[in-house]
C-alpha atoms as a PDB file:
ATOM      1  CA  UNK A   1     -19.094  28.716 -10.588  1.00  0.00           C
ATOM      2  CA  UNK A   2     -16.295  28.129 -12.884  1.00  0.00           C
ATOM      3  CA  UNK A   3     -16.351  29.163 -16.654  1.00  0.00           C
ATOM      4  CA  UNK A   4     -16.303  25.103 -17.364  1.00  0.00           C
ATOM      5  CA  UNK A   5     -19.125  24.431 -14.887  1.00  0.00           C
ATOM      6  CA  UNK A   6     -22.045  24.693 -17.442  1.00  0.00           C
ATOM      7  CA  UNK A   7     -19.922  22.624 -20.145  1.00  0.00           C
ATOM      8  CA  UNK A   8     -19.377  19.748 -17.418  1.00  0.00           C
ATOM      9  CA  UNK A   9     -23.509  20.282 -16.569  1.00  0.00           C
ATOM     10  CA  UNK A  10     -24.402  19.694 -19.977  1.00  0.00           C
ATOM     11  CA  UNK A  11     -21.627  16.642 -20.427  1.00  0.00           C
ATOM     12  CA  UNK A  12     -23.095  15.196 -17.799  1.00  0.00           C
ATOM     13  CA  UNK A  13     -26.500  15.440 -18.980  1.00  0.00           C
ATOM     14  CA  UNK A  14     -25.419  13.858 -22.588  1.00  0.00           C
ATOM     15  CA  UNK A  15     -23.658  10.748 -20.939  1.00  0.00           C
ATOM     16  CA  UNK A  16     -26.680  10.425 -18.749  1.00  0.00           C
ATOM     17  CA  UNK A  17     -29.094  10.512 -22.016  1.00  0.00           C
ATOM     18  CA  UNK A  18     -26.433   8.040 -24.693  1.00  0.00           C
ATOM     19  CA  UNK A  19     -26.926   5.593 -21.483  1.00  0.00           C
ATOM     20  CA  UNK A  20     -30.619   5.534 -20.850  1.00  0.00           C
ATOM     21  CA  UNK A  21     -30.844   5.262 -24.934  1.00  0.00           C
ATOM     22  CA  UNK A  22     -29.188   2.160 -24.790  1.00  0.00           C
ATOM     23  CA  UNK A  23     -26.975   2.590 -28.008  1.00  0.00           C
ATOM     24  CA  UNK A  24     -23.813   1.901 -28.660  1.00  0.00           C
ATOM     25  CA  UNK A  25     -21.372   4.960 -27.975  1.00  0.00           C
ATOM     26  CA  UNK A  26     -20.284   5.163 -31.625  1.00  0.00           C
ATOM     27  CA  UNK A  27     -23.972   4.973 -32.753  1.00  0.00           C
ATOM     28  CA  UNK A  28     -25.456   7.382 -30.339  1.00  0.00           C
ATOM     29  CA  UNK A  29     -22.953  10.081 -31.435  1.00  0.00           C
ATOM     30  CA  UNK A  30     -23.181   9.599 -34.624  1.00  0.00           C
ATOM     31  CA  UNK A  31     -27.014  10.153 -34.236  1.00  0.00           C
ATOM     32  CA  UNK A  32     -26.285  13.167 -32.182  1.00  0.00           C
ATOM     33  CA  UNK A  33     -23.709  14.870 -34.039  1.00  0.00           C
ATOM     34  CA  UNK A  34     -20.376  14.604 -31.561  1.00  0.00           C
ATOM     35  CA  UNK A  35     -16.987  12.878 -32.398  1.00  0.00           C
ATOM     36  CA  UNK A  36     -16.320  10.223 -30.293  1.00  0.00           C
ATOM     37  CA  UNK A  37     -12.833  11.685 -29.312  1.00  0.00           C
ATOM     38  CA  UNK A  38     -15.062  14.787 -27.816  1.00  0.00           C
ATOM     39  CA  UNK A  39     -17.219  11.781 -25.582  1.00  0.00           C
ATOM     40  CA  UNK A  40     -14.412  10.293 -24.256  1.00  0.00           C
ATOM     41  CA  UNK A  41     -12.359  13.636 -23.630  1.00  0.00           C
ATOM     42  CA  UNK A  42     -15.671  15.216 -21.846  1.00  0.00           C
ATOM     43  CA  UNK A  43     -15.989  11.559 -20.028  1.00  0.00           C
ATOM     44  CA  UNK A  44     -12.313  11.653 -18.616  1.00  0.00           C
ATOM     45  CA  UNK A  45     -12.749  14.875 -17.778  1.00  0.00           C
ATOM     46  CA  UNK A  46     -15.947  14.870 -16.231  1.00  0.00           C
ATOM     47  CA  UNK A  47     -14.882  11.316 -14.160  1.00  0.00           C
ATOM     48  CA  UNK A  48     -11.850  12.943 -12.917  1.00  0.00           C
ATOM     49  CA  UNK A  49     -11.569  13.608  -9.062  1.00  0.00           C
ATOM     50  CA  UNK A  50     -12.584  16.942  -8.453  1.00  0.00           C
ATOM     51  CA  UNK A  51      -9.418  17.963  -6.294  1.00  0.00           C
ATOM     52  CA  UNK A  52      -5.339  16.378  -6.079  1.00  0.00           C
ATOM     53  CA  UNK A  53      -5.336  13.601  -3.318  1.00  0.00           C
ATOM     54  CA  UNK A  54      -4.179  15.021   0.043  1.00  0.00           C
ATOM     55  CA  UNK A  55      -0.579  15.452   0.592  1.00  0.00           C
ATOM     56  CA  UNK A  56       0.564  12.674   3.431  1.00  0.00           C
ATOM     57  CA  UNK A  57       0.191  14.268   6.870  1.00  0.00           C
ATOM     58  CA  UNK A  58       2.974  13.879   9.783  1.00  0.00           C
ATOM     59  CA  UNK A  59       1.278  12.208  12.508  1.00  0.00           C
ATOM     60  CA  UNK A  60       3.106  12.609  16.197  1.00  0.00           C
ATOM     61  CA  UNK A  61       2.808   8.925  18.382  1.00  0.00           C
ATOM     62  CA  UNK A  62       3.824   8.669  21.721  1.00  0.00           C
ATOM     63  CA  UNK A  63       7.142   7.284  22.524  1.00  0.00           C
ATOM     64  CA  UNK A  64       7.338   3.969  23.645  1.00  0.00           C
ATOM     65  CA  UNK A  65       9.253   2.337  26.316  1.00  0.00           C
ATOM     66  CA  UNK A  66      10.506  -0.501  23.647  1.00  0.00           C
ATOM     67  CA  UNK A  67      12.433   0.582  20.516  1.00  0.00           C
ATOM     68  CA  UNK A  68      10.444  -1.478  18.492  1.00  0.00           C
ATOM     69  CA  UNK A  69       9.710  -0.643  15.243  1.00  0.00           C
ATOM     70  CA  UNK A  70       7.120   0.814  13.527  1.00  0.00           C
ATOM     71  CA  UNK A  71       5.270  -0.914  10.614  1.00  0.00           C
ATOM     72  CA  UNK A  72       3.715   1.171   7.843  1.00  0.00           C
ATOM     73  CA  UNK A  73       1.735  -0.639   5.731  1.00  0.00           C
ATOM     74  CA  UNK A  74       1.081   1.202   2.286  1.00  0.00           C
ATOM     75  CA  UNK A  75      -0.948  -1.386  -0.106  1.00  0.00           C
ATOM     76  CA  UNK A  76       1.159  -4.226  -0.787  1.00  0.00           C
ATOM     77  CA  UNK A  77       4.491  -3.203   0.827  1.00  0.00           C
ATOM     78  CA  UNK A  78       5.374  -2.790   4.683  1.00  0.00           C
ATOM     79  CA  UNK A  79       7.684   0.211   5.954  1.00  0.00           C
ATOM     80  CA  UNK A  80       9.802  -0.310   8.838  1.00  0.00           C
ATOM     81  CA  UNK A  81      10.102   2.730  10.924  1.00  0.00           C
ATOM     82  CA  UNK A  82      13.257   2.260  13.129  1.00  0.00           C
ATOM     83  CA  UNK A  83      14.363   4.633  16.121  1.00  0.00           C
ATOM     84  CA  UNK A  84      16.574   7.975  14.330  1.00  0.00           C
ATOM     85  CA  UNK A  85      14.939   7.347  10.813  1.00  0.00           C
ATOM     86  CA  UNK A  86      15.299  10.136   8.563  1.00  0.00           C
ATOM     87  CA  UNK A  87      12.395  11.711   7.956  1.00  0.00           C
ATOM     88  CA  UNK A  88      12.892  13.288   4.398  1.00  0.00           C
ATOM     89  CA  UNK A  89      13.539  10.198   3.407  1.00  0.00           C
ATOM     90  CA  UNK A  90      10.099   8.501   4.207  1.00  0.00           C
ATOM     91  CA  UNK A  91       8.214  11.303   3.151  1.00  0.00           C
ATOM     92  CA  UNK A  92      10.251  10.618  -0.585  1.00  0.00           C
ATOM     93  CA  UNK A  93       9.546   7.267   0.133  1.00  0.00           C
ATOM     94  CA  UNK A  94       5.932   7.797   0.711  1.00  0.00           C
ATOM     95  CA  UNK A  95       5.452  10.510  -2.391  1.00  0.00           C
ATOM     96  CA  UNK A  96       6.900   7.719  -4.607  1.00  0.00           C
ATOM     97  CA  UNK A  97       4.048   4.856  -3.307  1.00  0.00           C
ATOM     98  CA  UNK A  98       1.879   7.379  -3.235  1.00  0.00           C
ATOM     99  CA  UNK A  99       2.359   8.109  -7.174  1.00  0.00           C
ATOM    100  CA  UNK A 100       1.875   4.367  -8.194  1.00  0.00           C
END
């Protein structure tokens, strides 16, 4: 268990209680005694995924007897994969998506 493990616990436990009192954020820390900028800090925090998203893994496809393309769709925009494409450059091309 990590030093911050009990702090998240009990963070946890406060946004569980200002919810079920059915107060206004501002109201239910002033009751309590906490700054709002510590709520929403502790919220952020305690929302956050727990670990970095994967990093994109190479995946090996069969060859095919056409030299058709392949189509990568990633969200809203389609990659077209051509015979001899340089593969440093789609994986920058992929971090980039990725980060948006």
């Amino acid at each position: 268990m990590s030093p911050s493990e009990p702090r998240l616990a009990t963070w946890r436990r406060l946004f569980a209680e200002q919810q079920a009192s059915g107060q206004p954020i501002t109201g239910w820390c002033e009751q309590q005694g906490l700054s709002l900028a510590s709520f929403y800090y502790w919220r952020k925090r305690v929302s956050a995924p727990a670990a970095a998203p994967a990093a994109p893994q190479w995946l090996a496809l069969p060859t095919a007897e056409s030299h058709d393309p392949l189509l990568l769709h990633v969200g809203r925009v389609t990659i077209e994969v051509a015979c001899g494409f340089d593969a440093r450059l789609l994986h920058e091309i992929l971090a980039v998506l990725e980060s948006r």
